[in-house]
N, C-alpha and C. Protein backbone atom coordinates (compact mmCIF):
# COMPACT_ATOMS: atom_id res chain seq x y z
N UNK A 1 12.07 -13.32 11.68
CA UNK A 1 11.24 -12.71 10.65
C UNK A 1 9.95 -13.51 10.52
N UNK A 2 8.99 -12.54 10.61
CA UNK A 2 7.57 -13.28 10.77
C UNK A 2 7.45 -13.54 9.16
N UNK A 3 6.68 -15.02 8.80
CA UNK A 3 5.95 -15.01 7.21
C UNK A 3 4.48 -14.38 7.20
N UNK A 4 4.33 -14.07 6.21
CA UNK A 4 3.08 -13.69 5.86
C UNK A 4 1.33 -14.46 6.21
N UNK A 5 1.81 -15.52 5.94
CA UNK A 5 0.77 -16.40 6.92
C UNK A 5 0.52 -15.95 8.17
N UNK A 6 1.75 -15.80 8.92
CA UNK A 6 1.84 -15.50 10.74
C UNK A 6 1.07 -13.87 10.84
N UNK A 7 1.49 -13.13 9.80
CA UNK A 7 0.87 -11.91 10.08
C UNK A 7 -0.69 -11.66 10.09
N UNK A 8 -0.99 -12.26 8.85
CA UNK A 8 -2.28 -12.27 8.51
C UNK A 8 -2.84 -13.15 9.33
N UNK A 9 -2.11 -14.30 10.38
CA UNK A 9 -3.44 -14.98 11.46
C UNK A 9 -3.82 -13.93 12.32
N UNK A 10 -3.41 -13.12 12.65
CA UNK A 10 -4.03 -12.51 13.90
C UNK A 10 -5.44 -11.46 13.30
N UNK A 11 -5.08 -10.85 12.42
CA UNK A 11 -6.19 -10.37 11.93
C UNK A 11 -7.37 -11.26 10.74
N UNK A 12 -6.79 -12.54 10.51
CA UNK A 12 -7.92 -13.51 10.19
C UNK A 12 -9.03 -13.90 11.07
N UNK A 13 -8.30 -14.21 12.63
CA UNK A 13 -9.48 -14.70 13.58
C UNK A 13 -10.07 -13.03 13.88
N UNK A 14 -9.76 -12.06 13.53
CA UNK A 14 -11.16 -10.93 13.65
C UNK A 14 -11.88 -11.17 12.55
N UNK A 15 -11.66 -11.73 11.43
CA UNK A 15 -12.14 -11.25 10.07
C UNK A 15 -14.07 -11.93 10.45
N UNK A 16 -14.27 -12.50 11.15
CA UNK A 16 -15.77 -12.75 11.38
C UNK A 16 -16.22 -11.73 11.72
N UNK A 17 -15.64 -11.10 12.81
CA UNK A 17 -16.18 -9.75 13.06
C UNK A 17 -16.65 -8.29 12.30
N UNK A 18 -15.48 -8.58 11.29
CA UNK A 18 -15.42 -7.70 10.05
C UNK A 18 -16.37 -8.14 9.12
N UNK A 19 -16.60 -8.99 9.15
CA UNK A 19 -17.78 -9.70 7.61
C UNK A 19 -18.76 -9.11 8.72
N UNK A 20 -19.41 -9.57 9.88
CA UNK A 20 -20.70 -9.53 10.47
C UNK A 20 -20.79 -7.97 10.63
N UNK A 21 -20.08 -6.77 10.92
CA UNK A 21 -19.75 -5.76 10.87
C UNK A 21 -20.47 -4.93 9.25
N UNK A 22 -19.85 -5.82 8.44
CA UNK A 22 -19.89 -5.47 6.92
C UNK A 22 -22.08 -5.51 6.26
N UNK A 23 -22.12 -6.98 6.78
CA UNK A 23 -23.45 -7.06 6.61
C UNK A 23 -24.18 -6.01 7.23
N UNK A 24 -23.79 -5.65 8.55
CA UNK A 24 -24.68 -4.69 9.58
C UNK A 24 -24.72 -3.30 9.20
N UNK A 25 -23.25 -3.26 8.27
CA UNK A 25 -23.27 -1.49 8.31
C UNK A 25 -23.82 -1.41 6.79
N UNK A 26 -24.18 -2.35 6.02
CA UNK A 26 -24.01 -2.31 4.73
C UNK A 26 -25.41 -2.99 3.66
N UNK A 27 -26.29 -3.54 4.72
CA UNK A 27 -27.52 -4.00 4.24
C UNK A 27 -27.34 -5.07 2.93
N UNK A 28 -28.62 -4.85 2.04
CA UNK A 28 -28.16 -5.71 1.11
C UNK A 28 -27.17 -5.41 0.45
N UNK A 29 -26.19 -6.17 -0.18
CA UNK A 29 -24.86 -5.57 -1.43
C UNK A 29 -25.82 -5.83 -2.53
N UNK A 30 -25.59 -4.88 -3.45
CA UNK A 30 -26.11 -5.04 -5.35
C UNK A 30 -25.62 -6.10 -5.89
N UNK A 31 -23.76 -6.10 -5.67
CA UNK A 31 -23.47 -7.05 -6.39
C UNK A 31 -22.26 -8.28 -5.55
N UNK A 32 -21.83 -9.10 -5.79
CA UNK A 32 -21.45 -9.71 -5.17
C UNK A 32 -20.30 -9.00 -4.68
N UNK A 33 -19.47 -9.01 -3.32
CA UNK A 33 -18.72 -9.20 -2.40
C UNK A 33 -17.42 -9.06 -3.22
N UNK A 34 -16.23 -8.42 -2.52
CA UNK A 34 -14.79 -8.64 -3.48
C UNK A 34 -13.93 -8.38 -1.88
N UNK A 35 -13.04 -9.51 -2.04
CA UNK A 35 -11.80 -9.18 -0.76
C UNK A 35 -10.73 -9.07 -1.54
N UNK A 36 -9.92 -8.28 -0.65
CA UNK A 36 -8.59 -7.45 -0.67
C UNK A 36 -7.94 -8.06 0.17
N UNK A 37 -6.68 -8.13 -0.64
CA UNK A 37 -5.45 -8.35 0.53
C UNK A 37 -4.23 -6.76 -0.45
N UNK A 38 -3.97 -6.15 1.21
CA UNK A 38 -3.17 -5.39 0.87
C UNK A 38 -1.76 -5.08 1.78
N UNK A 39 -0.90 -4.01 1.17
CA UNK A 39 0.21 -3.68 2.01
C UNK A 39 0.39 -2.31 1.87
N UNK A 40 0.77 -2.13 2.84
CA UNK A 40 0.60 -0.31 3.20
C UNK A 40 1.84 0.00 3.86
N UNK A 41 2.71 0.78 3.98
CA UNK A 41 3.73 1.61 4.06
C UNK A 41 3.52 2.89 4.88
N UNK A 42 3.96 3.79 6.07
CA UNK A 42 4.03 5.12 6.38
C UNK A 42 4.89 5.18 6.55
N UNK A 43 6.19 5.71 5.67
CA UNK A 43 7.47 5.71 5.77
C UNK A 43 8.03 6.93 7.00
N UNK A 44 6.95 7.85 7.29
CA UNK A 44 7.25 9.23 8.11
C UNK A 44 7.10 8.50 9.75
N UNK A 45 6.79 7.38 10.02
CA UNK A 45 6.46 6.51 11.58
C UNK A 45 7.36 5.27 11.31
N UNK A 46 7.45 4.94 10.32
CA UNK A 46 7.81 3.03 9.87
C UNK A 46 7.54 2.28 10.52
N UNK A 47 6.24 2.35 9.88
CA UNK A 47 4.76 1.39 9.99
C UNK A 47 4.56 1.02 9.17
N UNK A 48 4.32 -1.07 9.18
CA UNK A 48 4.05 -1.28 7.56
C UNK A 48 2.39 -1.68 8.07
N UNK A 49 1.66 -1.73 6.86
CA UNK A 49 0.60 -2.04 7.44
C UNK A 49 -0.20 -3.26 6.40
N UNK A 50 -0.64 -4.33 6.93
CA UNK A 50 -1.28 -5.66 6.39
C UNK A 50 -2.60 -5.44 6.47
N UNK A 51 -3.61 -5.81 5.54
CA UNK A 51 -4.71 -5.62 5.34
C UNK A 51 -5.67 -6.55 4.43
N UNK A 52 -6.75 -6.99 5.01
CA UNK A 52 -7.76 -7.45 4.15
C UNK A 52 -8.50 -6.94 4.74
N UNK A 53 -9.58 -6.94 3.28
CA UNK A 53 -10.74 -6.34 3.17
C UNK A 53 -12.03 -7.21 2.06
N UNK A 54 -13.47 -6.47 3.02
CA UNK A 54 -14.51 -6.87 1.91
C UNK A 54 -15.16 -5.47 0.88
N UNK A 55 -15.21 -5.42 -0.21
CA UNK A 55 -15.72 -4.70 -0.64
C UNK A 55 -17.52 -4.63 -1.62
N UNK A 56 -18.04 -4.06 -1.49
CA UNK A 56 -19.66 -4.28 -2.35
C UNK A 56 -19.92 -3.02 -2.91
N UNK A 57 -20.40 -3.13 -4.20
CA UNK A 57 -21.31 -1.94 -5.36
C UNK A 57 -22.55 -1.63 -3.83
N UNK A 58 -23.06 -0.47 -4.33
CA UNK A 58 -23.95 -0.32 -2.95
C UNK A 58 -25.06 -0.58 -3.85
N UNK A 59 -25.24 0.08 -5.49
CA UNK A 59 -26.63 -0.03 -6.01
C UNK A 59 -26.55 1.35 -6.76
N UNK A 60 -25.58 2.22 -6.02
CA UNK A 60 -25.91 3.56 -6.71
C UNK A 60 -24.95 4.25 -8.06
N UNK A 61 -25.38 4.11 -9.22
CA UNK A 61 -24.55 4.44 -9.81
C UNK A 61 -24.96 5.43 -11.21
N UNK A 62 -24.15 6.34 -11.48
CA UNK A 62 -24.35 7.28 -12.08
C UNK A 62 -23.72 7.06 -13.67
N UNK A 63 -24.33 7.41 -15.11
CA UNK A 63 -23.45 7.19 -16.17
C UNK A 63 -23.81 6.28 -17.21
N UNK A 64 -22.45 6.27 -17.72
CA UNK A 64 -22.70 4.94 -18.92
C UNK A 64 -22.05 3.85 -18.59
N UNK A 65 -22.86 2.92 -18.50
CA UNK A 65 -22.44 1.11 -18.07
C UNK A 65 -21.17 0.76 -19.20
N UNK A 66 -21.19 0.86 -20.25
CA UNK A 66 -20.48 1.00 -21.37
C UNK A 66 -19.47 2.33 -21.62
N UNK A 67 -19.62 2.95 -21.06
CA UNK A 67 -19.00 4.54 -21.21
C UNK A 67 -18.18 4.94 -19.62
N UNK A 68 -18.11 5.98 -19.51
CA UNK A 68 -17.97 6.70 -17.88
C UNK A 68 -19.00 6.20 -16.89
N UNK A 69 -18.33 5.91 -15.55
CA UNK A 69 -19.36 5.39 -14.63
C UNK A 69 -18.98 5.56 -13.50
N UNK A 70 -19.54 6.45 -12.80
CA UNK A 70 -19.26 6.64 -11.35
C UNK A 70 -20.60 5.94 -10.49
N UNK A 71 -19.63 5.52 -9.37
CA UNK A 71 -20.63 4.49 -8.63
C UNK A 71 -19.81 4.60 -7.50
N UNK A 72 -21.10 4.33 -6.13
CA UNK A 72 -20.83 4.11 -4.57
C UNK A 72 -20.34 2.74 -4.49
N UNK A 73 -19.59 2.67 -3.15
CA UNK A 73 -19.61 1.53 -3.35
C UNK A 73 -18.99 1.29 -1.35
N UNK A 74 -19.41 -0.03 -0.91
CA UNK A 74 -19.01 -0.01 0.62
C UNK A 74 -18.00 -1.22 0.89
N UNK A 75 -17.29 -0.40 1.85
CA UNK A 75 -16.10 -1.24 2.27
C UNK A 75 -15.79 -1.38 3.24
N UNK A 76 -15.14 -2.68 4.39
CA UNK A 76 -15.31 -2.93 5.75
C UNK A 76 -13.47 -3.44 5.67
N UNK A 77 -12.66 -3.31 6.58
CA UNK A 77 -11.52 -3.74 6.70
C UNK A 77 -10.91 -3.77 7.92
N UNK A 78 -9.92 -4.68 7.87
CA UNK A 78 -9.23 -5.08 8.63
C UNK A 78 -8.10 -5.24 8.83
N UNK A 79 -7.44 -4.14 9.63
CA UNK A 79 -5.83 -4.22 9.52
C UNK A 79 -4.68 -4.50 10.39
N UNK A 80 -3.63 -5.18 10.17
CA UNK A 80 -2.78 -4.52 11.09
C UNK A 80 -1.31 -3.86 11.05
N UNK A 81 -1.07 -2.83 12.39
CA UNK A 81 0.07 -1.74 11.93
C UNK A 81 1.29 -2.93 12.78
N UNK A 82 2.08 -2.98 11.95
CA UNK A 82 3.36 -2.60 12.42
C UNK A 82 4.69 -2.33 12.58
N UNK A 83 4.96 -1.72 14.41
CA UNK A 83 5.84 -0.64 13.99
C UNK A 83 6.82 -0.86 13.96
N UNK A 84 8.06 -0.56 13.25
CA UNK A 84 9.32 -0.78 12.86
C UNK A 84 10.35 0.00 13.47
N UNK A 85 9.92 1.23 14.85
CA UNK A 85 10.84 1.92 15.06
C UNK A 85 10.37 2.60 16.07
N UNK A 86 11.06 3.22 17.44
CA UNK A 86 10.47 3.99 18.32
C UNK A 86 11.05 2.91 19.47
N UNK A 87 10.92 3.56 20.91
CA UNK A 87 10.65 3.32 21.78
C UNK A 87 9.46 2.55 22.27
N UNK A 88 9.31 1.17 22.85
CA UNK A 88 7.96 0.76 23.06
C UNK A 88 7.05 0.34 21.91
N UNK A 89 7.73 0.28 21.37
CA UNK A 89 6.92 -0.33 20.45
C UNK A 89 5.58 -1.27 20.36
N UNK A 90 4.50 -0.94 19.57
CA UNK A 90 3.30 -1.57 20.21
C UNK A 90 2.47 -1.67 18.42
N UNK A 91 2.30 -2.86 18.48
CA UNK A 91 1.30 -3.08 17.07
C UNK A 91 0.04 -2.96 17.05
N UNK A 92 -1.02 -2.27 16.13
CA UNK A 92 -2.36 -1.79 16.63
C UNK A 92 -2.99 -2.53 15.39
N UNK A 93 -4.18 -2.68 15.75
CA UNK A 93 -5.28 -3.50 15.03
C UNK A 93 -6.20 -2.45 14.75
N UNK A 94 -6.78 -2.48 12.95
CA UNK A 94 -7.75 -1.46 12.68
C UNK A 94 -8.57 -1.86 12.14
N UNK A 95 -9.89 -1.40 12.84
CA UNK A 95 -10.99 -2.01 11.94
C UNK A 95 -11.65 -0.96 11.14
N UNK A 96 -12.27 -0.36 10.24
CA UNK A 96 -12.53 0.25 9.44
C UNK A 96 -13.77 0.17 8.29
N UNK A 97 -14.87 1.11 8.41
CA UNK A 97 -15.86 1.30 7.19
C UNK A 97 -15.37 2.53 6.39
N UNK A 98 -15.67 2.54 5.34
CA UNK A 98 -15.64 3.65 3.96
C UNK A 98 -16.38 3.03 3.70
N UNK A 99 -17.55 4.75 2.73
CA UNK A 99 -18.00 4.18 1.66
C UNK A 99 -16.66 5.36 0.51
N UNK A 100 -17.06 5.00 -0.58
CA UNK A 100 -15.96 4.68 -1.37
C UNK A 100 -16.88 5.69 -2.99
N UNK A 101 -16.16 6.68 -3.38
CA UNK A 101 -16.98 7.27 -4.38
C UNK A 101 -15.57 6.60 -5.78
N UNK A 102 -16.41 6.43 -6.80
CA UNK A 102 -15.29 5.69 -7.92
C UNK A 102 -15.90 5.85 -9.15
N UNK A 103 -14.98 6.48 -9.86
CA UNK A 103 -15.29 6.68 -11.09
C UNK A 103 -14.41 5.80 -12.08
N UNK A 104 -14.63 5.23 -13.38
CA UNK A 104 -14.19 4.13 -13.95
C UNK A 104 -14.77 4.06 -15.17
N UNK A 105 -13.95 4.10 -16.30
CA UNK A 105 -13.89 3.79 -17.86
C UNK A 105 -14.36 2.59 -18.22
N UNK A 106 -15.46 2.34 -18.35
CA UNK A 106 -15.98 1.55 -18.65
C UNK A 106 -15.89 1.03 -20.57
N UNK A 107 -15.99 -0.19 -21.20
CA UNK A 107 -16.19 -0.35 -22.01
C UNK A 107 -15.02 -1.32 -22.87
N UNK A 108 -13.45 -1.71 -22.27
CA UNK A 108 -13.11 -2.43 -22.79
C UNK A 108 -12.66 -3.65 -22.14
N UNK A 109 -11.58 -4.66 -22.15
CA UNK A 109 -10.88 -5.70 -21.20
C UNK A 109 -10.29 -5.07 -20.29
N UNK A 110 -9.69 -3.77 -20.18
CA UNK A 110 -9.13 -2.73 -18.73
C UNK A 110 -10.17 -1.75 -18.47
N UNK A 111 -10.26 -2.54 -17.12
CA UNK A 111 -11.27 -0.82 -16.91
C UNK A 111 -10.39 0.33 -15.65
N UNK A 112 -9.82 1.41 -16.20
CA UNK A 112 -9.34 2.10 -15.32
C UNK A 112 -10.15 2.95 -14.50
N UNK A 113 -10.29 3.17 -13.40
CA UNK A 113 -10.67 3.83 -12.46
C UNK A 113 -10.32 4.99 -11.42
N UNK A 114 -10.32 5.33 -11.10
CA UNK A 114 -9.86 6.57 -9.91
C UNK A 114 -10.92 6.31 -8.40
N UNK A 115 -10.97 6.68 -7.25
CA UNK A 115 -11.41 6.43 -5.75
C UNK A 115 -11.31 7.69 -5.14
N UNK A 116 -12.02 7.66 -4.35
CA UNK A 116 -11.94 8.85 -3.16
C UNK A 116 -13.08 8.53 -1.99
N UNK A 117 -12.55 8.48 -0.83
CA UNK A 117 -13.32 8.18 0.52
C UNK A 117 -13.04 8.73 1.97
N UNK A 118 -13.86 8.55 2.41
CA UNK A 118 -13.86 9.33 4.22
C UNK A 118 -14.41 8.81 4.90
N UNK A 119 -13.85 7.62 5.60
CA UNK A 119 -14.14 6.63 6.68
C UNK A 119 -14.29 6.94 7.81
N UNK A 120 -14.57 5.66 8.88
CA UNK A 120 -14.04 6.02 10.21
C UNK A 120 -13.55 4.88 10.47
N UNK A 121 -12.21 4.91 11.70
CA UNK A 121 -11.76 3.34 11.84
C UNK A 121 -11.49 3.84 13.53
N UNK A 122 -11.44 2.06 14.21
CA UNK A 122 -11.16 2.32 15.31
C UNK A 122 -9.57 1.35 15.55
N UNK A 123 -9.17 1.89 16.60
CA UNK A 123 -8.29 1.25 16.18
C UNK A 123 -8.00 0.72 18.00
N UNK A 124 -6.80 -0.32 18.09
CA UNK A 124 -6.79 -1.27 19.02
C UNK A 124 -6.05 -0.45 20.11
N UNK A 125 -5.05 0.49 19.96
CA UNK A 125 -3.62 1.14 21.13
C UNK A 125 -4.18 2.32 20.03
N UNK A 126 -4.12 3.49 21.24
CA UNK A 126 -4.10 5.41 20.37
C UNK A 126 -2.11 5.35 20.33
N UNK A 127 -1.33 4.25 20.28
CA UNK A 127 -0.12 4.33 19.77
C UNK A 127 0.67 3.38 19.08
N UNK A 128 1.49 3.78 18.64
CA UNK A 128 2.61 2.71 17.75
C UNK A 128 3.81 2.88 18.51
N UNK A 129 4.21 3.90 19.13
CA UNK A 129 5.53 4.09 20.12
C UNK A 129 5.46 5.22 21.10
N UNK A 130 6.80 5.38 21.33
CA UNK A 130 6.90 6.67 22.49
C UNK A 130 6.69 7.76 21.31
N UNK A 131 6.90 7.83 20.23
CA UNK A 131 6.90 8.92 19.27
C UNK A 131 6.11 9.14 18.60
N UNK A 132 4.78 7.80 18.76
CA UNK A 132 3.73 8.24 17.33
C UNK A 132 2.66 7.74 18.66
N UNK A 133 2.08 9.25 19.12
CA UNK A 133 0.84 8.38 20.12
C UNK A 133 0.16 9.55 19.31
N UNK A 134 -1.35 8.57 18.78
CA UNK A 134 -2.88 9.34 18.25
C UNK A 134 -3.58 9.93 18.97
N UNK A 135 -3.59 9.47 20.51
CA UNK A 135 -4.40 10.38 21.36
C UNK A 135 -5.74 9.82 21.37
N UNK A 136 -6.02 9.40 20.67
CA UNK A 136 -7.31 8.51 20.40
C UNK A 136 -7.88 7.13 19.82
N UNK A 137 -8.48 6.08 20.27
CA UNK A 137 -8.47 5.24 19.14
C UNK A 137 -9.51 5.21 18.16
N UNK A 138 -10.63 6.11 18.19
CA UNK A 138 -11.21 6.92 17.12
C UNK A 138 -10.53 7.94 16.25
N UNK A 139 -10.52 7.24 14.60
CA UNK A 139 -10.12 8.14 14.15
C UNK A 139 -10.60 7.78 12.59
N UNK A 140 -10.30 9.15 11.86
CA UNK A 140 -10.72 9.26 10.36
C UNK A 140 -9.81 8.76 9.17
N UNK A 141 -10.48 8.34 8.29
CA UNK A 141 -9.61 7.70 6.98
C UNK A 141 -9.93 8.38 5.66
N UNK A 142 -9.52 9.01 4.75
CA UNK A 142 -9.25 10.05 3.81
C UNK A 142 -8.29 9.10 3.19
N UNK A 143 -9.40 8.96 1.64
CA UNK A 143 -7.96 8.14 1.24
C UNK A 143 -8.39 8.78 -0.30
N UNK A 144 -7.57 8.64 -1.35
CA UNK A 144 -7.87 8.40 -2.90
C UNK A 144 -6.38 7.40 -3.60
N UNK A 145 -7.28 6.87 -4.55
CA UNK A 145 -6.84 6.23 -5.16
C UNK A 145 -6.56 5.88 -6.83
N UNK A 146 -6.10 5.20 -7.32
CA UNK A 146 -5.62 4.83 -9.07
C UNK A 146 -5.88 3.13 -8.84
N UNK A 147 -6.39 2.74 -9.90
CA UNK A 147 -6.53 1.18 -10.22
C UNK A 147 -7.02 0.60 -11.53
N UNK A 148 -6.85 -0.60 -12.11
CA UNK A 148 -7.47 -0.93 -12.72
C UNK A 148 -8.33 -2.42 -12.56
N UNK A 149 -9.07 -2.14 -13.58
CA UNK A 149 -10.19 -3.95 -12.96
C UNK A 149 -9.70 -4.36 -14.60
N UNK A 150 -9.63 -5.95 -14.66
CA UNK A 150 -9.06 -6.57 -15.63
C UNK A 150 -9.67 -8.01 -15.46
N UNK A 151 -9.14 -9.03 -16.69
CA UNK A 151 -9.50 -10.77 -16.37
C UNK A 151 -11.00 -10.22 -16.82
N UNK A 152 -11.66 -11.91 -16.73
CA UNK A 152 -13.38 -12.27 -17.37
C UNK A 152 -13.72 -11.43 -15.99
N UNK A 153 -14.96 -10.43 -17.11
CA UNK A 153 -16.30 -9.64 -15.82
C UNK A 153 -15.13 -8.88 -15.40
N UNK A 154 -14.21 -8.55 -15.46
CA UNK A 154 -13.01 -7.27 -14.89
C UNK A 154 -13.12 -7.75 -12.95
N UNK A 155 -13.16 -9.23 -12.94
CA UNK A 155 -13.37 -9.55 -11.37
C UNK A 155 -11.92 -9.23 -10.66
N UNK A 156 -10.51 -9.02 -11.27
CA UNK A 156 -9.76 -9.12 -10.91
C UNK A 156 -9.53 -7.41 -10.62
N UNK A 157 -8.85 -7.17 -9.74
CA UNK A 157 -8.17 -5.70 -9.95
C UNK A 157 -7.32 -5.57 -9.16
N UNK A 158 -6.10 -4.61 -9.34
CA UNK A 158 -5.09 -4.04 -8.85
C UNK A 158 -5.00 -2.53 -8.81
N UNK A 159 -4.66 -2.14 -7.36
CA UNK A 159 -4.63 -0.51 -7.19
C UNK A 159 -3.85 0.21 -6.39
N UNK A 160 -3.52 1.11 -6.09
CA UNK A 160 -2.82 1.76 -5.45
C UNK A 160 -3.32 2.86 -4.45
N UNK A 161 -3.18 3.24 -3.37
CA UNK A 161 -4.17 4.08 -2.67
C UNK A 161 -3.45 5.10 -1.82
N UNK A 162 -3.32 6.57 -1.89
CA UNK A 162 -3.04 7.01 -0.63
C UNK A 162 -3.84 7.87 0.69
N UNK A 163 -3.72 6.88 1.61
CA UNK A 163 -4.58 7.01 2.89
C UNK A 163 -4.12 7.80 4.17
N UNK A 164 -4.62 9.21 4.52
CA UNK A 164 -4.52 9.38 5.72
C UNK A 164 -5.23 9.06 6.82
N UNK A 165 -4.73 8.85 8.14
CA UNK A 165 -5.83 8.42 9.22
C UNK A 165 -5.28 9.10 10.31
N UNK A 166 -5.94 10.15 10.18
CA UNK A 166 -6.02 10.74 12.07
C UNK A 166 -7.23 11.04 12.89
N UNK A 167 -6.96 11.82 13.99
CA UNK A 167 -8.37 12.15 14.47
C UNK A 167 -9.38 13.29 14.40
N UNK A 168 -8.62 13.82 13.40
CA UNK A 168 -8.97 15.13 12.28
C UNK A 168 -9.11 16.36 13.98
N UNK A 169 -8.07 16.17 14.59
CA UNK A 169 -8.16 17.43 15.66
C UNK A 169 -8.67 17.10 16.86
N UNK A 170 -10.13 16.13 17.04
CA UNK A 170 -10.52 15.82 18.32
C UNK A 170 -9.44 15.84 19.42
N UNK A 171 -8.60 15.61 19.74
CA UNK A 171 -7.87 15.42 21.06
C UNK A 171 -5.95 15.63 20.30
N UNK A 172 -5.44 16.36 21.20
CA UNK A 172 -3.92 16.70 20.55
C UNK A 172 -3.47 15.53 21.67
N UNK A 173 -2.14 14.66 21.45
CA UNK A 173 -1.11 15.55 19.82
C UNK A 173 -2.25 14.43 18.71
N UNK A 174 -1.89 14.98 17.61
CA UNK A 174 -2.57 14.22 16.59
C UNK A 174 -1.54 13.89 15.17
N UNK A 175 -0.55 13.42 15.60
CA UNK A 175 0.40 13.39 14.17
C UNK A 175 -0.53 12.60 12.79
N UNK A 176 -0.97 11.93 12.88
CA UNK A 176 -1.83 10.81 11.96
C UNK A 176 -0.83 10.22 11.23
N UNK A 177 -1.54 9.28 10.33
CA UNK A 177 -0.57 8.09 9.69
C UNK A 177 -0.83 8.73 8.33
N UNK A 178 0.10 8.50 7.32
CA UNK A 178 0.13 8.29 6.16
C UNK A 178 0.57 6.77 5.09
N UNK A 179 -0.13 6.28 4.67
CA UNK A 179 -0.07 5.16 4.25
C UNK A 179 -0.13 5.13 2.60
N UNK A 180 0.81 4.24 2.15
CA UNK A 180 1.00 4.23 0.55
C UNK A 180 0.51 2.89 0.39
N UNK A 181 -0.11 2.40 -0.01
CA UNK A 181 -0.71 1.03 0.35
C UNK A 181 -0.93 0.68 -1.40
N UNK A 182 -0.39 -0.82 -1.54
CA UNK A 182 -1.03 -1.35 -3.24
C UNK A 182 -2.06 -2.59 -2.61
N UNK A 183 -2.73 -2.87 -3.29
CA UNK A 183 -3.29 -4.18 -3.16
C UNK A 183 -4.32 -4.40 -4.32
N UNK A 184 -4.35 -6.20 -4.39
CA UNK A 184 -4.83 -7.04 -5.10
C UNK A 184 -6.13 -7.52 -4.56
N UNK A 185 -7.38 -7.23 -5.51
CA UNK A 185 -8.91 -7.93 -5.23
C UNK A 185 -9.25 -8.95 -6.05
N UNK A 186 -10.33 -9.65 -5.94
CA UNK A 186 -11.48 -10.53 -6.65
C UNK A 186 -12.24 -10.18 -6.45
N UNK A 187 -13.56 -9.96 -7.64
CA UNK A 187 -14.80 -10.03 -6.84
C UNK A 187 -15.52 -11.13 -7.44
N UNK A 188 -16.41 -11.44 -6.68
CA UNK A 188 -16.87 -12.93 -6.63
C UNK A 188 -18.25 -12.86 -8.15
């Protein structure tokens, strides 16, 4: 049984790639930077999936700072799948931009929020086994989400997300992943 340290090295030594990635696709950030560490689940493949991420406000935001507030916001990540079942088994590495639409209650010590996004990620193998091949390692990310931001400046937050990723049809077969994923941020 691998620890959690062991999992997260392999996608740590990409994580330069992912920050330099992040700056390139993402220009200046408004506000400071927030990483994610998460865990993700597709119970229909059994695939677990490990993840960090950087996230940034883009600048654009709609509302009351104090009230309702919907705001853009960009995100670069880094993941990895793996698979728990199948023939051949093969673990895939995903790298991934969203931008990220979020709306959020602004105004007390909890700020609850809601998410919705449509990425693109590439990913390392178009498979996880003899039974789950993507056909491609281009593919799309559709996700929404529930969370709240909490702690001084609401820097802390916890959320929940559910993410599909396929190749929205480009090339058959195309089963795609479904992922139940929670994870924990800071932002700086």
């Amino acid at each position: 049984m691998r620890t959690l340290s062991a999992l997260l090295a392999r996608p740590a030594r990409k994580a330069g790639l992912a920050v330099a990635a992040a700056f390139t696709l993402c220009g200046t950030a408004y506000a400071a930077p927030a990483v994610h560490v998460a865990f993700g689940r597709d119970p229909g493949h059994d695939i677990n999936k490990y993840e960090i991420g950087l996230n940034w406000d883009s600048g654009f935001a709609w509302g009351n700072p104090q009230g309702w507030l919907a705001k853009l916001q960009w995100e670069v990540e880094l993941a990895e799948w793996h698979a728990r079942s199948g023939t051949n088994r093969r673990n895939v590495t995903e790298l991934g931009f969203s931008p990220i639409l979020r709306l959020e209650k602004r105004g007390g010590a909890w700020v609850p929020f809601v998410e919705a996004s449509v990425g693109a990620r590439v990913l390392s193998h178009a498979s996880t086994s003899d039974q789950h091949q993507l056909s491609t390692a281009f593919q799309f990310s559709d996700m929404i989400g529930v969370g709240v931001a909490f702690g001084p400046k609401q820097a802390a937050e916890a959320g929940f997300r559910f993410q599909h990723i396929s190749n929205a049809g480009i090339k058959e077969p195309n089963p795609g992943s479904n992922f139940y994923t929670g994870y924990l941020r800071y932002r700086f």
